[in-house]
Protein backbone atom coordinates (compact mmCIF):
# COMPACT_ATOMS: atom_id res chain seq x y z
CA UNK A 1 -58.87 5.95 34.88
CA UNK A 2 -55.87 8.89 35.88
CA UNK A 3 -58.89 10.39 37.91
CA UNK A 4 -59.54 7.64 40.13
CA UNK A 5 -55.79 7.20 40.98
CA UNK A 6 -56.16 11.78 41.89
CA UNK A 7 -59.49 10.82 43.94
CA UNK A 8 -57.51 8.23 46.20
CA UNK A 9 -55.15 11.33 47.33
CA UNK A 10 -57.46 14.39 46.78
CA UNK A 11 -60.75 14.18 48.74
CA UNK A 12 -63.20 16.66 46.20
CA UNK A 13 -65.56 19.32 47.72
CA UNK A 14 -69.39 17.71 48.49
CA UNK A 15 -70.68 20.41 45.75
CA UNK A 16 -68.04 21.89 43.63
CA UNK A 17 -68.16 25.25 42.98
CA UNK A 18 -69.08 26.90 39.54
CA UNK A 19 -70.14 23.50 38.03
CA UNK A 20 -73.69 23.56 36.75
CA UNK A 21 -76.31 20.61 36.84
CA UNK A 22 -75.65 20.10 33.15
CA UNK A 23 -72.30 21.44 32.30
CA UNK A 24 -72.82 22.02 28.45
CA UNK A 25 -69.61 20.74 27.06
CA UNK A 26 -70.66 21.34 23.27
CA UNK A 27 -70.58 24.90 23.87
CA UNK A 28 -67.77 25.32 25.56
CA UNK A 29 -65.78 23.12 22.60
CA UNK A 30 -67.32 24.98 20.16
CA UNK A 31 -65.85 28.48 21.46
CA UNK A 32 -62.33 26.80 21.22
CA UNK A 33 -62.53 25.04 18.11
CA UNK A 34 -61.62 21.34 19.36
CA UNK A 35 -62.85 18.72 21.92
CA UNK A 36 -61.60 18.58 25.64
CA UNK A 37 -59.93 15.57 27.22
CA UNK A 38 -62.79 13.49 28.96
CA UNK A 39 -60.18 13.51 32.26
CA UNK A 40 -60.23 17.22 31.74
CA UNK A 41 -64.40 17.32 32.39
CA UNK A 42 -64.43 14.59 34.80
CA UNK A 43 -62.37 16.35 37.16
CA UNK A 44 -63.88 19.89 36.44
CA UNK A 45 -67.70 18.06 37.52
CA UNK A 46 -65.91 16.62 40.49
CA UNK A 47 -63.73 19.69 41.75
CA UNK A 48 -64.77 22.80 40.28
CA UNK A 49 -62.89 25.78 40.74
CA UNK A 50 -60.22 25.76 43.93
CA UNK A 51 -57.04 25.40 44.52
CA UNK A 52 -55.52 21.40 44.70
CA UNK A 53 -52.70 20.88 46.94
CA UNK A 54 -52.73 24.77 47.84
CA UNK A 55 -50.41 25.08 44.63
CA UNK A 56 -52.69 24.18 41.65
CA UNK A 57 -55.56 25.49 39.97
CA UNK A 58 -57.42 24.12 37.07
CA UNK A 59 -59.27 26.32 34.40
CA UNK A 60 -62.73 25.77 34.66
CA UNK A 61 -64.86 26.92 31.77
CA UNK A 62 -67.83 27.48 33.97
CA UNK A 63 -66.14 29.73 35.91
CA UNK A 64 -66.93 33.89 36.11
CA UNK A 65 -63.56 34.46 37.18
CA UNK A 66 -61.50 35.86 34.47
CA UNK A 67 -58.55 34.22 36.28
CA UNK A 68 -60.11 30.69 36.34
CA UNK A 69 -62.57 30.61 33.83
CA UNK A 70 -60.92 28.51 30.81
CA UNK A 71 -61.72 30.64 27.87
CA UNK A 72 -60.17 33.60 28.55
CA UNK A 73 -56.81 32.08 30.69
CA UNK A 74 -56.30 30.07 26.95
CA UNK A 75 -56.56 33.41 25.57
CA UNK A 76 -54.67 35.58 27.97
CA UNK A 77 -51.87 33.26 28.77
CA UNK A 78 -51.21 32.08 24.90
CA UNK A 79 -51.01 35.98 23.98
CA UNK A 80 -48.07 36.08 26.81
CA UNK A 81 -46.28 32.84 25.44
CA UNK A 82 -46.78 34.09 22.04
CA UNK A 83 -44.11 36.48 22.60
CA UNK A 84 -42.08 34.54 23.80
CA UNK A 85 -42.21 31.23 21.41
CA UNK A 86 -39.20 31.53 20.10
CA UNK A 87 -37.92 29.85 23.44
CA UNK A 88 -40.19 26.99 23.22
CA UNK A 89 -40.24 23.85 21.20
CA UNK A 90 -43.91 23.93 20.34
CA UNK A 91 -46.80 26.28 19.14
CA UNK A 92 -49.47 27.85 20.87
CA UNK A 93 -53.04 27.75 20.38
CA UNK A 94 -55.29 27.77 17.81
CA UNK A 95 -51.77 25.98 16.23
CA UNK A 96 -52.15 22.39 15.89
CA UNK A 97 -50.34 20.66 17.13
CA UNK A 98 -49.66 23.48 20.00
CA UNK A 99 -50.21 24.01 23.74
CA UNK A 100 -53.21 24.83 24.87
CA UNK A 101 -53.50 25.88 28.81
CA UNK A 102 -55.73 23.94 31.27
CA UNK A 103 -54.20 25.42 34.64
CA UNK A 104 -51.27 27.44 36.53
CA UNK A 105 -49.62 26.93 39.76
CA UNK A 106 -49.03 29.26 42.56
CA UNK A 107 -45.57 30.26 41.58
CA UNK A 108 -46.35 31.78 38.09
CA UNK A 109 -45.66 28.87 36.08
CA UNK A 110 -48.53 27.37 33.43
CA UNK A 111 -50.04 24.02 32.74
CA UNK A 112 -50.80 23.10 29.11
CA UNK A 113 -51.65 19.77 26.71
CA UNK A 114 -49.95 19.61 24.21
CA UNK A 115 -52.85 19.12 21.20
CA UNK A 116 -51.23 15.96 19.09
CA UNK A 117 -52.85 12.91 18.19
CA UNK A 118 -56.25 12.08 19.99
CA UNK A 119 -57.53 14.13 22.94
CA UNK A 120 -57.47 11.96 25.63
CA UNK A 121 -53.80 11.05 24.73
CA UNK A 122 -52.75 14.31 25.04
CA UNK A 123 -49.61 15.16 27.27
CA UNK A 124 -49.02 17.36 29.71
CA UNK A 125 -45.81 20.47 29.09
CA UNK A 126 -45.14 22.34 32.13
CA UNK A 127 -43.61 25.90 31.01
CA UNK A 128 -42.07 28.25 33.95
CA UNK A 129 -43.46 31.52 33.97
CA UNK A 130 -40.53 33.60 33.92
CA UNK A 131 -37.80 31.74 32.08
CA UNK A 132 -38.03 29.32 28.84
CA UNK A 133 -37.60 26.10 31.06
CA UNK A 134 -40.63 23.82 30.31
CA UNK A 135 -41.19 19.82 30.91
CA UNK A 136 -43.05 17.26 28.91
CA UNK A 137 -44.83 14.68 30.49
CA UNK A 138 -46.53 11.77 28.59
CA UNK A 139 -49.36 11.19 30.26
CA UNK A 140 -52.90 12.87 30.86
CA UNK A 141 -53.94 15.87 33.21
CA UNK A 142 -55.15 13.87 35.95
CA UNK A 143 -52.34 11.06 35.90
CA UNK A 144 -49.82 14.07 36.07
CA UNK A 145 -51.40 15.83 39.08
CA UNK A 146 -51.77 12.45 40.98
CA UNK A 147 -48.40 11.03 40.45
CA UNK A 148 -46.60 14.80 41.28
CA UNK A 149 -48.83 14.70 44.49
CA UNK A 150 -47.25 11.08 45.30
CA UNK A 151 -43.83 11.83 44.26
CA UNK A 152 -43.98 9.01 41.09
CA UNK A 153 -43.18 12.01 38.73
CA UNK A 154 -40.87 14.97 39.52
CA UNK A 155 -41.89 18.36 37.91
CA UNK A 156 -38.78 19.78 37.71
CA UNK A 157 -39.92 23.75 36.92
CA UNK A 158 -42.21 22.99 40.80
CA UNK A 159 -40.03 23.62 43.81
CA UNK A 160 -38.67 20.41 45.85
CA UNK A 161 -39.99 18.22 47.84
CA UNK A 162 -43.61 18.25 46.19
CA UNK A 163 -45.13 14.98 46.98
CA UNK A 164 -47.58 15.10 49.63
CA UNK A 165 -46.64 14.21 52.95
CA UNK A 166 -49.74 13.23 54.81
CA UNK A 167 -51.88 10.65 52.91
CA UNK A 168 -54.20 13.24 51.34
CA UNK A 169 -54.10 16.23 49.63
CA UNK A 170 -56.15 19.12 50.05
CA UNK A 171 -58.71 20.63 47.84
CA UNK A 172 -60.32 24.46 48.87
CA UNK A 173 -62.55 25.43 46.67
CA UNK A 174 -63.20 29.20 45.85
């Protein structure tokens, strides 16, 4: 499990924030049109909405926050990319196979899977947020955040060094 190996560097909040009792997956699914990774929901249950690392946020789709909530960063951030496709590789959502956001970082840059095969094999693309330099990692959301917080993979769009440098990473919740 990717999450376990984010858990043993990231200590989550005792009650994450914006995650309710029974998180009602089916709906959320439904309003996009395709299934999450299982990762993806893990880790929202676990964390909720914060900051990880005091770089990265994760969509949550329980969120009210039009910045966090999932729904409408998938729609806000494809429209932006959408203009811009013609410098990337892939297509966006609804296109499938296309990215689909699950988070951003601090400096303006976006997370996305990249929506081939099955779900829980889906890679991660890193796309910068002002130029047409993006990264494809193959592995799952959680893998990817715990082995750029160890320094195991380099994200080359994030600025250098990145790995943590105390044992743990933080997690603030909002």
């Amino acid at each position: 499990m990717a999450l376990s190996e984010l858990l043993k560097i990231v200590t989550p909040p005792d009650k994450p924030k914006e995650v309710p009792a029974k998180p009602n997956w089916a709906a959320v699914e439904k309003k996009l049109g395709l299934q999450l990774p299982d990762d993806y929901k893990r880790y929202v249950a676990k964390f909720g909405s914060g900051l990880l690392g005091s770089f990265v946020r994760v969509y949550n789709p329980f969120s009210k926050d039009e910045y966090l909530a999932l729904q409408k960063s998938v729609i806000s951030v494809c429209e932006i990319y959408q203009m811009r496709s013609d410098t990337f590789p892939y297509e966006f959502y609804p296109e499938t196979p296309g990215l689909l956001p699950w988070g951003n970082d601090d400096n303006g840059n976006n997370l996305f899977w990249l929506t081939r095969g099955a779900r829980n094999k889906w890679p991660v693309v890193v796309c910068a947020g002002r130029d047409s330099r993006y990264q494809l990692f193959e592995m799952g959301m959680t893998a990817f955040l715990a082995r750029t917080f160890t320094g195991e993979v380099k994200c080359k769009i994030w600025p250098k060094p990145f790995a943590v440098t105390s044992r743990r990473a933080k997690f603030e919740p909002y």
